[in-house]
N, C-alpha and C. Protein backbone atom coordinates (compact mmCIF):
# COMPACT_ATOMS: atom_id res chain seq x y z
N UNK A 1 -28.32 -95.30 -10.30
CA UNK A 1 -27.97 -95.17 -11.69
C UNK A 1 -28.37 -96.46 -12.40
N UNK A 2 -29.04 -96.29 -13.47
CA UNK A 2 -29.52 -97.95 -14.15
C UNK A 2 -28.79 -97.78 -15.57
N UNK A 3 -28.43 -98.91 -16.11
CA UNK A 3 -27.88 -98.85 -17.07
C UNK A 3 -28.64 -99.60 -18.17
N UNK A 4 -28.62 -99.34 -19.69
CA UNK A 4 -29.61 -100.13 -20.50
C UNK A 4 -28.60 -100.10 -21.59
N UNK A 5 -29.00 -101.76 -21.86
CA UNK A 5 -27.89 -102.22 -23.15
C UNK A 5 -28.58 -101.57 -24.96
N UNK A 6 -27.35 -101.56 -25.39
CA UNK A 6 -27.82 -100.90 -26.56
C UNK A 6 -27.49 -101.77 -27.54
N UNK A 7 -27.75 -101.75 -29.24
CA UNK A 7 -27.32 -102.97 -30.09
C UNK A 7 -26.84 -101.86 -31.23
N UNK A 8 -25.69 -101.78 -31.30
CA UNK A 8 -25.63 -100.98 -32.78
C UNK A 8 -26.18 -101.57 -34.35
N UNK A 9 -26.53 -100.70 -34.54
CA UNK A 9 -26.73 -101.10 -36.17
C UNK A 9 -25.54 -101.37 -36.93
N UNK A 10 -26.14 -102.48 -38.09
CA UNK A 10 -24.95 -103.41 -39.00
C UNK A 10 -24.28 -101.94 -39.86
N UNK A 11 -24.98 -101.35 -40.11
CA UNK A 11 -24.36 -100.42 -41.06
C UNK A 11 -23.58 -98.84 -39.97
N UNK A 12 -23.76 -99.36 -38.92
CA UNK A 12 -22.97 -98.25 -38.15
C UNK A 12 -21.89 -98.97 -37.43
N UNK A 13 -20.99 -97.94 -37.12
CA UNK A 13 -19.67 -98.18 -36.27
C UNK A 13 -19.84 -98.80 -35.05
N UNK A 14 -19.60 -99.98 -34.49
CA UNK A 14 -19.89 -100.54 -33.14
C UNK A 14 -19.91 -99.49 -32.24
N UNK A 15 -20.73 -98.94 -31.39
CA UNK A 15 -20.34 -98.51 -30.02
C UNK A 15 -20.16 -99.09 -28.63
N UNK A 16 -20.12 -98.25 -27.69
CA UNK A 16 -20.03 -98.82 -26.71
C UNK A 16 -21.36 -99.50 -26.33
N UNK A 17 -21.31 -100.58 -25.39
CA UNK A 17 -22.59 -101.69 -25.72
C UNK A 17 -23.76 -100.74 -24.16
N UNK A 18 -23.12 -99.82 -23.54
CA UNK A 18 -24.09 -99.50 -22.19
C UNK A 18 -23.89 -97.98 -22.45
N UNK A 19 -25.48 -97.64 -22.15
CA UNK A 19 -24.85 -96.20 -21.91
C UNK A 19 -25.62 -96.23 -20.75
N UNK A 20 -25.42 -94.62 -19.62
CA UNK A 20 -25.96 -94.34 -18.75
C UNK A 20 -27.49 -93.48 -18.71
N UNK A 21 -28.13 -93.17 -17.54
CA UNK A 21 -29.49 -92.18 -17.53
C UNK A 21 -28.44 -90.77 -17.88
N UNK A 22 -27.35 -90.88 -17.20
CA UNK A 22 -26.99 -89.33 -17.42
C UNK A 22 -26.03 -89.01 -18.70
N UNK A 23 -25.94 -90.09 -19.66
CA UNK A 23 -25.17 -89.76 -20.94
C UNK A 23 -26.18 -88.73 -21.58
N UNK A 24 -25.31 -87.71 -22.42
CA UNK A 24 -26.02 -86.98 -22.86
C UNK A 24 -27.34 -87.09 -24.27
N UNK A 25 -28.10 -87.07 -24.55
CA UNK A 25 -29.41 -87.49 -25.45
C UNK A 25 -29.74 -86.55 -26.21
N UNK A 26 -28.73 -85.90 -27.34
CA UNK A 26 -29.53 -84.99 -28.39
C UNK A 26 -30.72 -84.85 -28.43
N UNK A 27 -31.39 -83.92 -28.34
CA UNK A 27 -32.98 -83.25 -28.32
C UNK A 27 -33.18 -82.42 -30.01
N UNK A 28 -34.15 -83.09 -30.45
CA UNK A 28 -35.03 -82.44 -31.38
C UNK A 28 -35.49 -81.27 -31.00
N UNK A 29 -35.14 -79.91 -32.06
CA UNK A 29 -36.08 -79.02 -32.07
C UNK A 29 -37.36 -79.48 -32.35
N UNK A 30 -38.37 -79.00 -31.39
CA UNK A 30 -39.25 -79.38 -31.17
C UNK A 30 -40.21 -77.73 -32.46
N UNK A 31 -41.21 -78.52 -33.23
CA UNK A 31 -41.63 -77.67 -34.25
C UNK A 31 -43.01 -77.67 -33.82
N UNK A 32 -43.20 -76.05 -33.62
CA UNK A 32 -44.52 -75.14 -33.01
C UNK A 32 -45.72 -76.03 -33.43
N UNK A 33 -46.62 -76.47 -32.95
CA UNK A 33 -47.97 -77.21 -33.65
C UNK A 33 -48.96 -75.96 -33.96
N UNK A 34 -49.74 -76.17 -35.19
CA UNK A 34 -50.68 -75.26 -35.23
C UNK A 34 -51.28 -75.52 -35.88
N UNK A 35 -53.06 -74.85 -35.81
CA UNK A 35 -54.09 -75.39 -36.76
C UNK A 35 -54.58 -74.03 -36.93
N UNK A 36 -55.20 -74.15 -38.25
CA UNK A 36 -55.80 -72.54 -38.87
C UNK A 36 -57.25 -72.70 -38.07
N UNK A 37 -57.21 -71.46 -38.03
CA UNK A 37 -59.05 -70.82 -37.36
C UNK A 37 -59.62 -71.44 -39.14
N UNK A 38 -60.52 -72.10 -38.56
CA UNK A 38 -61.86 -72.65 -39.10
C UNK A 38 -63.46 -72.22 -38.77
N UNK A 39 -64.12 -72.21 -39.86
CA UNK A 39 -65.36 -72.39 -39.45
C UNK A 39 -66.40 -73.66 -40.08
N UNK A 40 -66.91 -74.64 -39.14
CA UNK A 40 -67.54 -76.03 -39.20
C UNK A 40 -68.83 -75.71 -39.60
N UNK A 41 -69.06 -75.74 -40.92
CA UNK A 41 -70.53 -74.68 -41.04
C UNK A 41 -71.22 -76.43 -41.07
N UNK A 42 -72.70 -76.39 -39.70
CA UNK A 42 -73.29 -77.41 -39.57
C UNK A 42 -74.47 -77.76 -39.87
N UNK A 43 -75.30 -76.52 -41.01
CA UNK A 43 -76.54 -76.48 -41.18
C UNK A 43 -76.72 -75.33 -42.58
N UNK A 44 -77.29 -75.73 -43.01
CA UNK A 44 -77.47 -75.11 -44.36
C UNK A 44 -76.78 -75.46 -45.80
N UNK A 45 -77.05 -74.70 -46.87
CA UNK A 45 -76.75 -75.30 -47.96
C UNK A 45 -74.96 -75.78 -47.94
N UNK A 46 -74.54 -76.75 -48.63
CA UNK A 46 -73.19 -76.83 -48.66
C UNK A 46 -72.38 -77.50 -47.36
N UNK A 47 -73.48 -77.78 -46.02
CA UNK A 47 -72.69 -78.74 -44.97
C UNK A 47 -72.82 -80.21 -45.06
N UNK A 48 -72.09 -80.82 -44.37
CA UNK A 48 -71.30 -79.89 -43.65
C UNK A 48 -70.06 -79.99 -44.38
N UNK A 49 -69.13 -78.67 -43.31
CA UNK A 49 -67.98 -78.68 -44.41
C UNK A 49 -67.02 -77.58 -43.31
N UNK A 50 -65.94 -77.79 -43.83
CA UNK A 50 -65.28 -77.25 -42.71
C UNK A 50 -63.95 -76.49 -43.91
N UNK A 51 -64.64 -74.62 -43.25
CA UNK A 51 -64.02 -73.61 -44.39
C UNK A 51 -62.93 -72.99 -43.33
N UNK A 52 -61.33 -73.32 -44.27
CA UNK A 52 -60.28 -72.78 -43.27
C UNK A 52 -60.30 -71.46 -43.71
N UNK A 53 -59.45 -70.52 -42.04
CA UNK A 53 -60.15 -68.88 -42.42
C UNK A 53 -58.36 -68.37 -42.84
N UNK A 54 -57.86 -68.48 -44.20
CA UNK A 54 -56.86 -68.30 -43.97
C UNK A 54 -56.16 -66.85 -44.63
N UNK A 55 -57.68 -66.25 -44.51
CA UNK A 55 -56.91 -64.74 -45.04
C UNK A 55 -57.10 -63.63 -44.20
N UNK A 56 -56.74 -62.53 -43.57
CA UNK A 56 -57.20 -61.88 -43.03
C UNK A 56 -58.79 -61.19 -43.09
N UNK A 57 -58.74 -61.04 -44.22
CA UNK A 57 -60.61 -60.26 -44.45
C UNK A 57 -61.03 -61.06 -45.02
N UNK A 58 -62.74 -62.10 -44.81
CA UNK A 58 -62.81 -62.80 -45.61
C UNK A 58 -64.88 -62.74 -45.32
N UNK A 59 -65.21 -62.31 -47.03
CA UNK A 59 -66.75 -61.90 -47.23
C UNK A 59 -67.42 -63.26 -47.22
N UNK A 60 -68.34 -63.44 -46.47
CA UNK A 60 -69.70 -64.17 -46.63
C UNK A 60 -70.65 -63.95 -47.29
N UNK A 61 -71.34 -64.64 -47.89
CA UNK A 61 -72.79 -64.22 -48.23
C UNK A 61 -73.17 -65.00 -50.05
N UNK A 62 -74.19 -64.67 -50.20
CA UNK A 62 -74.49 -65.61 -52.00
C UNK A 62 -74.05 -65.15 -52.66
N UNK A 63 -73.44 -64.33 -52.72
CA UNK A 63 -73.09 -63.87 -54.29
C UNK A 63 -71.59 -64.62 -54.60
N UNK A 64 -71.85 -65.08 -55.49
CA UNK A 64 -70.20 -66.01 -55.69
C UNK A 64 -69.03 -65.18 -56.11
N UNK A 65 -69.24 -63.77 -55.82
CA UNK A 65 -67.98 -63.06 -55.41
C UNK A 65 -67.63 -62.95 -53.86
N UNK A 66 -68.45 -63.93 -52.88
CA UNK A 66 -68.42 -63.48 -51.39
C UNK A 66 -66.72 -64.63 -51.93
N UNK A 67 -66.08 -64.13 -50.76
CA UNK A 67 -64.82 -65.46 -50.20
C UNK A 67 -65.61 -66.83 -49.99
N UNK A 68 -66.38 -66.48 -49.18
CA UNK A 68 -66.92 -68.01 -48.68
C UNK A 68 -68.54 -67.81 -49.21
N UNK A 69 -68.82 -68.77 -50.56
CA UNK A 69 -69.99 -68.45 -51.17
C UNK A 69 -70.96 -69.51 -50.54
N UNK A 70 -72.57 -68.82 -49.88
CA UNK A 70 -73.11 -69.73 -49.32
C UNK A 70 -74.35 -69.78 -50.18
N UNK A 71 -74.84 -70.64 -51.05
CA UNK A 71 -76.12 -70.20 -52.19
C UNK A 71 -77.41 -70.79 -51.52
N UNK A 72 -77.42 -69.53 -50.64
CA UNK A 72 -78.90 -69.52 -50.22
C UNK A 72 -79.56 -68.19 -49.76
N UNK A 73 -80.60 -68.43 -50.31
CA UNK A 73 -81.68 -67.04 -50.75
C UNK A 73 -81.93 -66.24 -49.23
N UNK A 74 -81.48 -67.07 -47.96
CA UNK A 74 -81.68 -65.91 -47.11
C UNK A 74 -80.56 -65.34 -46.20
N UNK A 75 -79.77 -65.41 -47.28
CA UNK A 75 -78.28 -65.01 -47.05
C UNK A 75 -78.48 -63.56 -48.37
N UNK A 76 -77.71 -62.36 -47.59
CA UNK A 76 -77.74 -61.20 -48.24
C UNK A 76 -76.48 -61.45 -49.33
N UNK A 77 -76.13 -60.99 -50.60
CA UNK A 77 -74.96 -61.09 -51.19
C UNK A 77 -73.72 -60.81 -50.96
N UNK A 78 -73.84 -60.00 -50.10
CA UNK A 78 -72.56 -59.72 -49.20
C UNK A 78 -72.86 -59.36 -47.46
N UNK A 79 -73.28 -60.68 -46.77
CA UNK A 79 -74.05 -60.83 -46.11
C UNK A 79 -73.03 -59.97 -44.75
N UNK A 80 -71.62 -60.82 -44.49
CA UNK A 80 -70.97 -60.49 -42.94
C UNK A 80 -69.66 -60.61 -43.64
N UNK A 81 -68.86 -59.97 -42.88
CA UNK A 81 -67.15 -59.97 -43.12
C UNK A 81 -66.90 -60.56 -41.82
N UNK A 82 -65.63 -61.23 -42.40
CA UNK A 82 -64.75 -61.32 -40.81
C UNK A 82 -63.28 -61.15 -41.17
N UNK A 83 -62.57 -60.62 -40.15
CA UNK A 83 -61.72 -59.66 -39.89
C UNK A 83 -60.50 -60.58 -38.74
N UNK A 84 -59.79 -60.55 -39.11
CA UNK A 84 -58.68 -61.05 -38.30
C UNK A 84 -58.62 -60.05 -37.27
N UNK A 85 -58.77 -60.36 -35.74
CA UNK A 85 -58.66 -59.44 -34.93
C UNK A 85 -58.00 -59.93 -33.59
N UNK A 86 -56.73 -59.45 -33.40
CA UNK A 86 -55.86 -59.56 -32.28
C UNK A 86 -55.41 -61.02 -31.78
N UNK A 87 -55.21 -61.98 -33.18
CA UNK A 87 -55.29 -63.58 -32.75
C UNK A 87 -56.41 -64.59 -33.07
N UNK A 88 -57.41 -64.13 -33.11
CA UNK A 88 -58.80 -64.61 -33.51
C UNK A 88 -59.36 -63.64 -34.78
N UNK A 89 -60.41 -64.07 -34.60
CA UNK A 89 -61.36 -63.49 -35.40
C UNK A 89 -62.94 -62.53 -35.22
N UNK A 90 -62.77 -61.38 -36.11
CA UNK A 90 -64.54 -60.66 -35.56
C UNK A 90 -65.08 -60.48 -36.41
N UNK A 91 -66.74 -61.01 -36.47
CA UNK A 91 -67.78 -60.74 -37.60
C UNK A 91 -68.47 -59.12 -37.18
N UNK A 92 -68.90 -59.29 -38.61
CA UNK A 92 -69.34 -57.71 -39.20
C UNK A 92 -70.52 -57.63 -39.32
N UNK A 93 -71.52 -57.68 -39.32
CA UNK A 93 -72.62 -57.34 -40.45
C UNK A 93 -72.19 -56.50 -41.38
N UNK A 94 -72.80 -57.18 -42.35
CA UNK A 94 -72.73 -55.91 -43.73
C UNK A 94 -74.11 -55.59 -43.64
N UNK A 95 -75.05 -55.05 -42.85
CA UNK A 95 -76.19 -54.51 -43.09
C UNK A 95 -77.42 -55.46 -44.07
N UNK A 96 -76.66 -56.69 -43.76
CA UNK A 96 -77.92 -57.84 -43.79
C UNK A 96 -79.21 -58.01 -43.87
N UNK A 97 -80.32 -58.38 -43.88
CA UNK A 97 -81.20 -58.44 -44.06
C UNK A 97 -81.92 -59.64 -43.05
N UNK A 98 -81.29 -60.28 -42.90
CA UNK A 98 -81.99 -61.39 -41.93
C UNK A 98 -80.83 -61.42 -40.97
N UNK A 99 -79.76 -60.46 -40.61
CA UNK A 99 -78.32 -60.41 -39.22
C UNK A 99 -77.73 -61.67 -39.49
N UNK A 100 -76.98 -61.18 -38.33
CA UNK A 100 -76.26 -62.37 -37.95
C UNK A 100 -76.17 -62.76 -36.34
N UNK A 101 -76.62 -63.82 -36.11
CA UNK A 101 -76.65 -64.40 -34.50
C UNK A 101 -75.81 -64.89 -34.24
N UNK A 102 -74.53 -64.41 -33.22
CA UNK A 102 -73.72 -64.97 -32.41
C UNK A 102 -74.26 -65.68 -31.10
N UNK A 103 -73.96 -66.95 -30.73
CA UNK A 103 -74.41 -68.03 -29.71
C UNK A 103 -76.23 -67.06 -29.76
N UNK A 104 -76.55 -67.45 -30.75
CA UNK A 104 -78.31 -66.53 -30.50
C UNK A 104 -78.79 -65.45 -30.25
N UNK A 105 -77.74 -64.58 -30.41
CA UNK A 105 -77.85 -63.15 -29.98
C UNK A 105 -77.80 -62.70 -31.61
N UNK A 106 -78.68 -61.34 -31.68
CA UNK A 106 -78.25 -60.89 -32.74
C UNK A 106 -77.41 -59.74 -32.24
N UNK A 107 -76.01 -59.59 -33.61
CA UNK A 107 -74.85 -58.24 -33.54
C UNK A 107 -74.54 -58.04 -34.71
N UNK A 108 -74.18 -56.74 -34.46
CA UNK A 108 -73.92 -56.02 -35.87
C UNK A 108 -71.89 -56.40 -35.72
N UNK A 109 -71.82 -56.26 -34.72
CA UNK A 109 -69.94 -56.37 -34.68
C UNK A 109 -69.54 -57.44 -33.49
N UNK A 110 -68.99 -58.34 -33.25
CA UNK A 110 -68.59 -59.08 -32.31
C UNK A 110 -66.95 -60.02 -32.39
N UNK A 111 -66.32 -59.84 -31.11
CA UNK A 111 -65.17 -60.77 -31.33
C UNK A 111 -65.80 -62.51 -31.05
N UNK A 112 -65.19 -63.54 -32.21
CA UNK A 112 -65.26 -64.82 -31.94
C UNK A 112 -64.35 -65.36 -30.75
N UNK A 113 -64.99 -66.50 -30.06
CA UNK A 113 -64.51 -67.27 -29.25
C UNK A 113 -64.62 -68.89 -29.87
N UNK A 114 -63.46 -69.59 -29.47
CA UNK A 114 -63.73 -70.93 -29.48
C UNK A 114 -64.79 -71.31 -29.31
N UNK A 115 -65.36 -72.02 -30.04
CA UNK A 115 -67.01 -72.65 -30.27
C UNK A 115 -68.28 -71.99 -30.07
N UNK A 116 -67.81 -70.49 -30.54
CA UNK A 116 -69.02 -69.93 -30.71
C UNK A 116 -70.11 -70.44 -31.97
N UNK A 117 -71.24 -70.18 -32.32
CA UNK A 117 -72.28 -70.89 -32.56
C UNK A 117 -72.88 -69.39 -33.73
N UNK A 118 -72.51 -69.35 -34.71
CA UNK A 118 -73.08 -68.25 -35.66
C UNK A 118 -73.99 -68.76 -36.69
N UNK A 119 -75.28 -67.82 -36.44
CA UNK A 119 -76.34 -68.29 -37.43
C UNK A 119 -76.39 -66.98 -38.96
N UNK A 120 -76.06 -67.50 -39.92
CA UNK A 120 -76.64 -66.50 -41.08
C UNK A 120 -77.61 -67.34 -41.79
N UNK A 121 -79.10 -66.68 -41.98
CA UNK A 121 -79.99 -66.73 -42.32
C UNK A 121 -80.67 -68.51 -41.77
N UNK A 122 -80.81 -69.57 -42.87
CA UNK A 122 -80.54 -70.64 -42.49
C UNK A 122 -78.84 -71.91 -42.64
N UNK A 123 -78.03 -70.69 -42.46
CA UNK A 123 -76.95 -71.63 -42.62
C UNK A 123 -75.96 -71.17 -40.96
N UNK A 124 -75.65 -72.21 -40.63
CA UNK A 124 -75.45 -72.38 -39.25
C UNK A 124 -73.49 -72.86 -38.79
N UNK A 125 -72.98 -71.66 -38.29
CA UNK A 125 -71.26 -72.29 -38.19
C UNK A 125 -71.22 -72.31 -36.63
N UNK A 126 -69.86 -73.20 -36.45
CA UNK A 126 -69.59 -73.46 -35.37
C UNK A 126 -67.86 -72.57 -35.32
N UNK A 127 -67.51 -71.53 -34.84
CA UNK A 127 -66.02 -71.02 -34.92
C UNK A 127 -64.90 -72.17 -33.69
N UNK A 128 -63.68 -72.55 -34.63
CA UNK A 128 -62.74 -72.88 -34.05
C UNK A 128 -61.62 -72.40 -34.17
N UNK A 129 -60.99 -71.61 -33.25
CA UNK A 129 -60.42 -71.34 -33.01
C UNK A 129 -59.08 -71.55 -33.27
N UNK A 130 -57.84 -71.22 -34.16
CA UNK A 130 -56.97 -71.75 -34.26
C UNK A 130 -55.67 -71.22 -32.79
N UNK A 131 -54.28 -72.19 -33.07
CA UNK A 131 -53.81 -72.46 -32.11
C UNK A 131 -52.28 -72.18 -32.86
């Protein structure tokens, strides 16, 4: 058993000067950590820049009615959606014109993973994953 001296504060009631390892130690609720799903867009007009995804449905593409407006000409006007799906997130094509490449693949529908690598036209994101 080790014991460690304590010093009360001037503006508090003296206590006892030792306490023990096994006196009891009020615990903080401990408050959930969390970060929003992001996407780190790392190439193209407007990077870099890091767009939090904080709505469930949220449109890409040039037309500055997309959610996330990207103003470049080889981006369709309502280029890809993404979709809150089961914790993460899944892109859409909207029937694009130049797709969309997940880690270099082209797809019309796909679920995101932590640091997947999405290309629309010449503008280039990195997905992170929130927690």
């Amino acid at each position: 058993m080790a014991f460690y001296p304590t010093t009360p504060m001037s503006h508090e009631p003296e206590q006892s000067a030792w306490h023990t390892e096994e006196a009891e130690i009020p615990l903080l609720q401990a408050m959930p950590f969390s970060r929003p799903h992001v996407l780190q867009q790392i190439r193209g007009p407007g990077s870099p820049a890091i767009l939090e995804l904080a709505n469930d449905v949220l449109v890409l593409g040039r037309s500055p009615e997309a959610d996330i407006h990207i103003p470049s000409p080889s981006l369709s006007r309502l280029h890809m959606r993404l979709e809150r799906y089961q914790g993460t997130y899944r892109v859409i094509d909207l029937d694009s014109s130049n797709g969309v490449y997940l880690n270099e693949i082209r797809v019309h529908s796909a679920v995101l993973r932590d640091g997947d690598t999405m290309q629309l036209g010449n503008a280039v994101f990195i997905y992170h994953e929130g927690k």
